[in-house]
PDB file of N, CA and C in Angstrom:
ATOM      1  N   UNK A   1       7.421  -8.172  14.893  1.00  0.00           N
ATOM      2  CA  UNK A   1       6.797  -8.125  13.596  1.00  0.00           C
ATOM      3  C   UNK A   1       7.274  -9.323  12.789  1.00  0.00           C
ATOM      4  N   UNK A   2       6.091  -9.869  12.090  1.00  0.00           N
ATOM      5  CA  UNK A   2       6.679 -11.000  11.229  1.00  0.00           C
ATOM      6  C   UNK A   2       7.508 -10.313  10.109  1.00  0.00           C
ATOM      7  N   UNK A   3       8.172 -11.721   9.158  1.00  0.00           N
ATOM      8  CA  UNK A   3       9.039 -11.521   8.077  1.00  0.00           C
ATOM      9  C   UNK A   3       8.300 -12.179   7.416  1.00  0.00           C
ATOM     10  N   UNK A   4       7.071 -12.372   7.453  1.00  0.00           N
ATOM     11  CA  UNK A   4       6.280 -13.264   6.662  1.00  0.00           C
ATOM     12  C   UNK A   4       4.776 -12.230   5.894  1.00  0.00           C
ATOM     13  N   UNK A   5       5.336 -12.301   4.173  1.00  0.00           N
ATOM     14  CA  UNK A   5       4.351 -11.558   3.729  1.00  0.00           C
ATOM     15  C   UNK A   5       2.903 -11.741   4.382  1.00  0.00           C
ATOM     16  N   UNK A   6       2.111 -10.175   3.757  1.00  0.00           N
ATOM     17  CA  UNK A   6       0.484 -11.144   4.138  1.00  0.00           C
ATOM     18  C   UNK A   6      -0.129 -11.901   3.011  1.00  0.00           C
ATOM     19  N   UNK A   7      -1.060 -12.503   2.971  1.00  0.00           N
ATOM     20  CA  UNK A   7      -1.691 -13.656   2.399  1.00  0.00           C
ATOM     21  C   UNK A   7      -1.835 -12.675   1.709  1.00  0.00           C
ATOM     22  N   UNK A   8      -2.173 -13.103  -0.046  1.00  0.00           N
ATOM     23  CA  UNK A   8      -2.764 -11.980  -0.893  1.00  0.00           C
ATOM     24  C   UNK A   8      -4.693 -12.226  -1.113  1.00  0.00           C
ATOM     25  N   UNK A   9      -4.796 -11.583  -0.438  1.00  0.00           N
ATOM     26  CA  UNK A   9      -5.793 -11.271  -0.667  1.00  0.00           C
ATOM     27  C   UNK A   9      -6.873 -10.417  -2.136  1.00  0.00           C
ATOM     28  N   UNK A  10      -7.803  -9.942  -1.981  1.00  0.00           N
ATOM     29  CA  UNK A  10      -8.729  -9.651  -3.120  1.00  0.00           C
ATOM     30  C   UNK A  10      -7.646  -8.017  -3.781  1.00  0.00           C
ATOM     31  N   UNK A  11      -8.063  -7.857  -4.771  1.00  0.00           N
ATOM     32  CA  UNK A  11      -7.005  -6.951  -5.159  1.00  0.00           C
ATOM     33  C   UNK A  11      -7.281  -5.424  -5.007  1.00  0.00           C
ATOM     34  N   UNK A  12      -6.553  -4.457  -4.382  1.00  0.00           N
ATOM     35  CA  UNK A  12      -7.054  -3.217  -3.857  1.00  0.00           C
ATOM     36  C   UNK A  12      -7.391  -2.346  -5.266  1.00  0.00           C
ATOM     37  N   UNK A  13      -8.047  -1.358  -5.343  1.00  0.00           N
ATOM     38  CA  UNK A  13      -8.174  -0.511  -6.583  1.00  0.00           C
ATOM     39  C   UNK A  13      -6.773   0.433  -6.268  1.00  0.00           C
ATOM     40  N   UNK A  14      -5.885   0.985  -7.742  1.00  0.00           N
ATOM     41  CA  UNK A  14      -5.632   2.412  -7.902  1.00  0.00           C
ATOM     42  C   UNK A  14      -6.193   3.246  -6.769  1.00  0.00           C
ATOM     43  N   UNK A  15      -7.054   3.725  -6.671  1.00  0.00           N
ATOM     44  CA  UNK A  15      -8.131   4.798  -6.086  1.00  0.00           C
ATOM     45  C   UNK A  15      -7.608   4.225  -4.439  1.00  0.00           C
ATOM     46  N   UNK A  16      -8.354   3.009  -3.975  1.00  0.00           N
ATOM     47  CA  UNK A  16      -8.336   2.729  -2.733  1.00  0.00           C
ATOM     48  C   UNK A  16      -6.554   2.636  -2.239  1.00  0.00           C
ATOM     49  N   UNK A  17      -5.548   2.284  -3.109  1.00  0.00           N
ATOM     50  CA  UNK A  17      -4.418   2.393  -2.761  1.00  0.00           C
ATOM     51  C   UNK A  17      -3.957   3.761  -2.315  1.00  0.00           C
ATOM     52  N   UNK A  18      -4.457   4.855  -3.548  1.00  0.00           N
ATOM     53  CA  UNK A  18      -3.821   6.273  -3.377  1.00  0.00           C
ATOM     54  C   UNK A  18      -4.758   6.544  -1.969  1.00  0.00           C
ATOM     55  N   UNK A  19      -5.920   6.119  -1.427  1.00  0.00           N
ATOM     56  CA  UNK A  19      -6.626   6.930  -0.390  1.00  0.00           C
ATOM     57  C   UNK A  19      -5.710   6.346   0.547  1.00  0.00           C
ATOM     58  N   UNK A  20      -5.097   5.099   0.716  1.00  0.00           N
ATOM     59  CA  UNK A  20      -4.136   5.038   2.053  1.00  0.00           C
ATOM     60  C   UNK A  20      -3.025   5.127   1.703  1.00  0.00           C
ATOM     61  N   UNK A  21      -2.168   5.604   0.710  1.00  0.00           N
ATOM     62  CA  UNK A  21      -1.424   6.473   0.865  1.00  0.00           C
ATOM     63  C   UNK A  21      -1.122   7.902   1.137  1.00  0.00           C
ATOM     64  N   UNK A  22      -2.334   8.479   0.777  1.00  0.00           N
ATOM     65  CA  UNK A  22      -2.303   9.471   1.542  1.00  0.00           C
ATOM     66  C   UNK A  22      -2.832   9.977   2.911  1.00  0.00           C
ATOM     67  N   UNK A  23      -3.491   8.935   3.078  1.00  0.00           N
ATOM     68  CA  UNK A  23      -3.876   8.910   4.687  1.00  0.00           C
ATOM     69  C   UNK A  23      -2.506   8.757   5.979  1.00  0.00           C
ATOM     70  N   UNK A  24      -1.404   7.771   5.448  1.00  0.00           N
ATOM     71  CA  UNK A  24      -0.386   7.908   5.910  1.00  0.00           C
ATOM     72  C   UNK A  24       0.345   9.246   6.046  1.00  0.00           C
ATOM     73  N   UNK A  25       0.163  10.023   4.921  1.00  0.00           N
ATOM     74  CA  UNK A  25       0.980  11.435   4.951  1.00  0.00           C
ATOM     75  C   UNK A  25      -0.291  12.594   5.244  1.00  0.00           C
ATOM     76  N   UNK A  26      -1.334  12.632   6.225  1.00  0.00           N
ATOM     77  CA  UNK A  26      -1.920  13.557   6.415  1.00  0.00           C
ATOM     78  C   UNK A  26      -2.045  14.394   7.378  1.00  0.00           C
ATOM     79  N   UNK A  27      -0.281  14.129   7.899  1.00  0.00           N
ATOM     80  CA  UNK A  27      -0.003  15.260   8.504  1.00  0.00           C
ATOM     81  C   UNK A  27       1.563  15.256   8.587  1.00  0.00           C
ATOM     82  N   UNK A  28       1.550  16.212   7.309  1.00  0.00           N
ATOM     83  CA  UNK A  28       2.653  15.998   6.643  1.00  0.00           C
ATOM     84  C   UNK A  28       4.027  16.787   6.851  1.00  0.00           C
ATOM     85  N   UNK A  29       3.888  17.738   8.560  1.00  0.00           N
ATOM     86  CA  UNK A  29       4.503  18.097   9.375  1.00  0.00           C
ATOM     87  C   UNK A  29       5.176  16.922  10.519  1.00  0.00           C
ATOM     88  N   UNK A  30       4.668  15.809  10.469  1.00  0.00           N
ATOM     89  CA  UNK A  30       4.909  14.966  11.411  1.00  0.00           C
ATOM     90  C   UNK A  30       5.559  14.005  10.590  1.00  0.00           C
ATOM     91  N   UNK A  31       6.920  13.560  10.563  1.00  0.00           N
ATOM     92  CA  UNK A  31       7.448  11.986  10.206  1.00  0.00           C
ATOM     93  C   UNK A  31       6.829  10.997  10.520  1.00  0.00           C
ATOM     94  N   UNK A  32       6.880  10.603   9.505  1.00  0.00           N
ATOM     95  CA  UNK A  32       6.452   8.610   9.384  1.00  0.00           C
ATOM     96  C   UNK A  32       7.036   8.151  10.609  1.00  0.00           C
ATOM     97  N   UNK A  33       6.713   6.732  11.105  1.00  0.00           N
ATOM     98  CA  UNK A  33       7.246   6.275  12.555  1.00  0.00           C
ATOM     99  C   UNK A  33       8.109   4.743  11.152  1.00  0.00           C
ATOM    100  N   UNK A  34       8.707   4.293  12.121  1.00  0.00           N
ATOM    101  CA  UNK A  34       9.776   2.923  10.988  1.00  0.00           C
ATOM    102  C   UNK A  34       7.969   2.470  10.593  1.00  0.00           C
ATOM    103  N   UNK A  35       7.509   2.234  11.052  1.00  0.00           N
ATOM    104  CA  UNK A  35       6.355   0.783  10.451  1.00  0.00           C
ATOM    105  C   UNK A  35       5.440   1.822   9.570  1.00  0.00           C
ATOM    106  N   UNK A  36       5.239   2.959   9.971  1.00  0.00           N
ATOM    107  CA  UNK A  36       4.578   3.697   8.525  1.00  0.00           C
ATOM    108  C   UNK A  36       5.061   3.414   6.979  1.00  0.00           C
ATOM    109  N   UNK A  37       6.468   3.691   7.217  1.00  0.00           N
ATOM    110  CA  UNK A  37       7.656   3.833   6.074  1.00  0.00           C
ATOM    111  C   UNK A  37       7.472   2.690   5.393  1.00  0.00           C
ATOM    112  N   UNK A  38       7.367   1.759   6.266  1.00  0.00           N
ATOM    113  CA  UNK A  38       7.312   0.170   5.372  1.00  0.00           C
ATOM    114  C   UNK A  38       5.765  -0.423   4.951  1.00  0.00           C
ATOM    115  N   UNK A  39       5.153   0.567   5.472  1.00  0.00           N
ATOM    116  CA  UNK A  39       3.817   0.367   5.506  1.00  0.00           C
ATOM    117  C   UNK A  39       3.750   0.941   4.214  1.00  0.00           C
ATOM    118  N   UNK A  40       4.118   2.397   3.910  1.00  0.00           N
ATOM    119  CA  UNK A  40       4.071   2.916   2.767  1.00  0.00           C
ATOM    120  C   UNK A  40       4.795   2.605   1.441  1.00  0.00           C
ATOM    121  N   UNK A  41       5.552   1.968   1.879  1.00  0.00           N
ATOM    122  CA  UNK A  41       6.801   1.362   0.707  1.00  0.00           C
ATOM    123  C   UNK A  41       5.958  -0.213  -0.072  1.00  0.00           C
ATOM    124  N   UNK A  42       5.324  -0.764   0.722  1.00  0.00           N
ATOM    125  CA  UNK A  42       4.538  -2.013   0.786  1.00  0.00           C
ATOM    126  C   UNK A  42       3.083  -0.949  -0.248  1.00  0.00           C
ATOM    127  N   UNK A  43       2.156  -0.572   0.111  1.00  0.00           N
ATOM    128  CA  UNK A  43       1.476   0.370  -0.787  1.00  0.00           C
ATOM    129  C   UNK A  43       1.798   1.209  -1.646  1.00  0.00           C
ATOM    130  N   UNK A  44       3.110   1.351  -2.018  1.00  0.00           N
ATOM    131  CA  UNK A  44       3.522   2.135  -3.492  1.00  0.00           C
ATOM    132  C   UNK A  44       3.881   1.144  -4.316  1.00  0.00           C
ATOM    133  N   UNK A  45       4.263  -0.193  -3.698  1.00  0.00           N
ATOM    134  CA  UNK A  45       4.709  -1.669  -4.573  1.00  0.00           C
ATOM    135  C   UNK A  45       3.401  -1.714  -5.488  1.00  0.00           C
ATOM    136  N   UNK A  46       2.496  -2.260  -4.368  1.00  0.00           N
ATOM    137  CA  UNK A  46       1.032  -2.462  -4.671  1.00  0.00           C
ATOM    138  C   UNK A  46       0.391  -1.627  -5.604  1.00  0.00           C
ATOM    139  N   UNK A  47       0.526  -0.352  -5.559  1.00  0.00           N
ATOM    140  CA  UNK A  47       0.187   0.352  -6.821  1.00  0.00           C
ATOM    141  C   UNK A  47       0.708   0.975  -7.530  1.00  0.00           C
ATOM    142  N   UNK A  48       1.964   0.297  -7.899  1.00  0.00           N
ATOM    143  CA  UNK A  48       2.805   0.423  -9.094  1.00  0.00           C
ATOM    144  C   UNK A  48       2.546  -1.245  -9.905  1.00  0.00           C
ATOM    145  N   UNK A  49       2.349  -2.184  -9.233  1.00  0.00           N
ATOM    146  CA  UNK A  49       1.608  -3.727  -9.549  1.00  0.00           C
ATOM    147  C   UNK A  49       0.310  -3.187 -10.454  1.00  0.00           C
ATOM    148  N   UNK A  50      -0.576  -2.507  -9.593  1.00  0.00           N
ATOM    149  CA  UNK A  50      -1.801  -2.476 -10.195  1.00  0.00           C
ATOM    150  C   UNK A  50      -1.674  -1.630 -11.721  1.00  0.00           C
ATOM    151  N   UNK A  51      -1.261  -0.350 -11.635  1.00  0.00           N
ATOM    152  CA  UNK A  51      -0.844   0.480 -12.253  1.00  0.00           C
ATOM    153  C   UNK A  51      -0.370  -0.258 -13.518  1.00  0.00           C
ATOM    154  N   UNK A  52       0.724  -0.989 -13.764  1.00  0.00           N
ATOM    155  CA  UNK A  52       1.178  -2.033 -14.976  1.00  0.00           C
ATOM    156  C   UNK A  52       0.476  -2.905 -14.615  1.00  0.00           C
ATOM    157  N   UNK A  53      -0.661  -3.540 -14.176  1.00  0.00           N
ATOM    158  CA  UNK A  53      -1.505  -4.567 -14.685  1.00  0.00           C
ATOM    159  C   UNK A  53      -1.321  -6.008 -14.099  1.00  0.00           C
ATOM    160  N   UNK A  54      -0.458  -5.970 -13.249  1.00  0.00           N
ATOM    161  CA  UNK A  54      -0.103  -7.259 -12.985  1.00  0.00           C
ATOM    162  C   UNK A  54      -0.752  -7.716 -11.524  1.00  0.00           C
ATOM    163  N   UNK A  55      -1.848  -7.613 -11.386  1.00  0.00           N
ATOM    164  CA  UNK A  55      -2.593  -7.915 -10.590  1.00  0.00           C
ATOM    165  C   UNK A  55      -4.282  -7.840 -11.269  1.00  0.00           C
ATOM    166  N   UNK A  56      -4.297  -9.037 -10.830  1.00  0.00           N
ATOM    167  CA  UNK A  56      -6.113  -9.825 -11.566  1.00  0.00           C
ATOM    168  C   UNK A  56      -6.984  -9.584 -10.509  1.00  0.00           C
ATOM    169  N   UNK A  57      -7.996  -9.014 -10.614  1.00  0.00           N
ATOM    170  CA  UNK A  57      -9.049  -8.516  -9.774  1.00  0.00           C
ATOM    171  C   UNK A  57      -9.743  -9.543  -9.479  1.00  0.00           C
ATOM    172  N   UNK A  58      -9.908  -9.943  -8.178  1.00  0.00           N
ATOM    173  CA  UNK A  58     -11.051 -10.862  -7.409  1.00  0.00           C
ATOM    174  C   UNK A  58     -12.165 -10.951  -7.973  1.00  0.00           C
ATOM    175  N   UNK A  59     -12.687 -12.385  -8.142  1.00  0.00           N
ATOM    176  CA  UNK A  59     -13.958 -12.159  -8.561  1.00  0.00           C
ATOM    177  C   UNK A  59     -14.849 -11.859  -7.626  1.00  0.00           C
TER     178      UNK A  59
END
């Protein structure tokens, strides 16, 4: 796995963030695997960014 962020791309919505975060936990009897965890930690950044505003929406 790289150590190299991804490119930022167009900016995700609130909405579309919470749908893959909870798609990660939808089965919520089963643990995260390591790359979920960081997968999910990386998408709560992202919409806690959006959330306070600090991300400008693609035109």
């Amino acid at each position: 796995m790289s150590s190299t962020p991804p490119s930022p791309g167009p900016a995700r919505s609130a909405a579309e963030l919470n749908e893959l975060i909870r798609a990660l936990w939808s089965h919520p009897q089963v643990p995260l695997t390591a790359e979920q965890r960081e997968e999910y930690g990386r998408l709560c950044a992202e919409l806690r960014r959006v959330e306070r505003g600090d991300v400008i929406e693609a035109a």
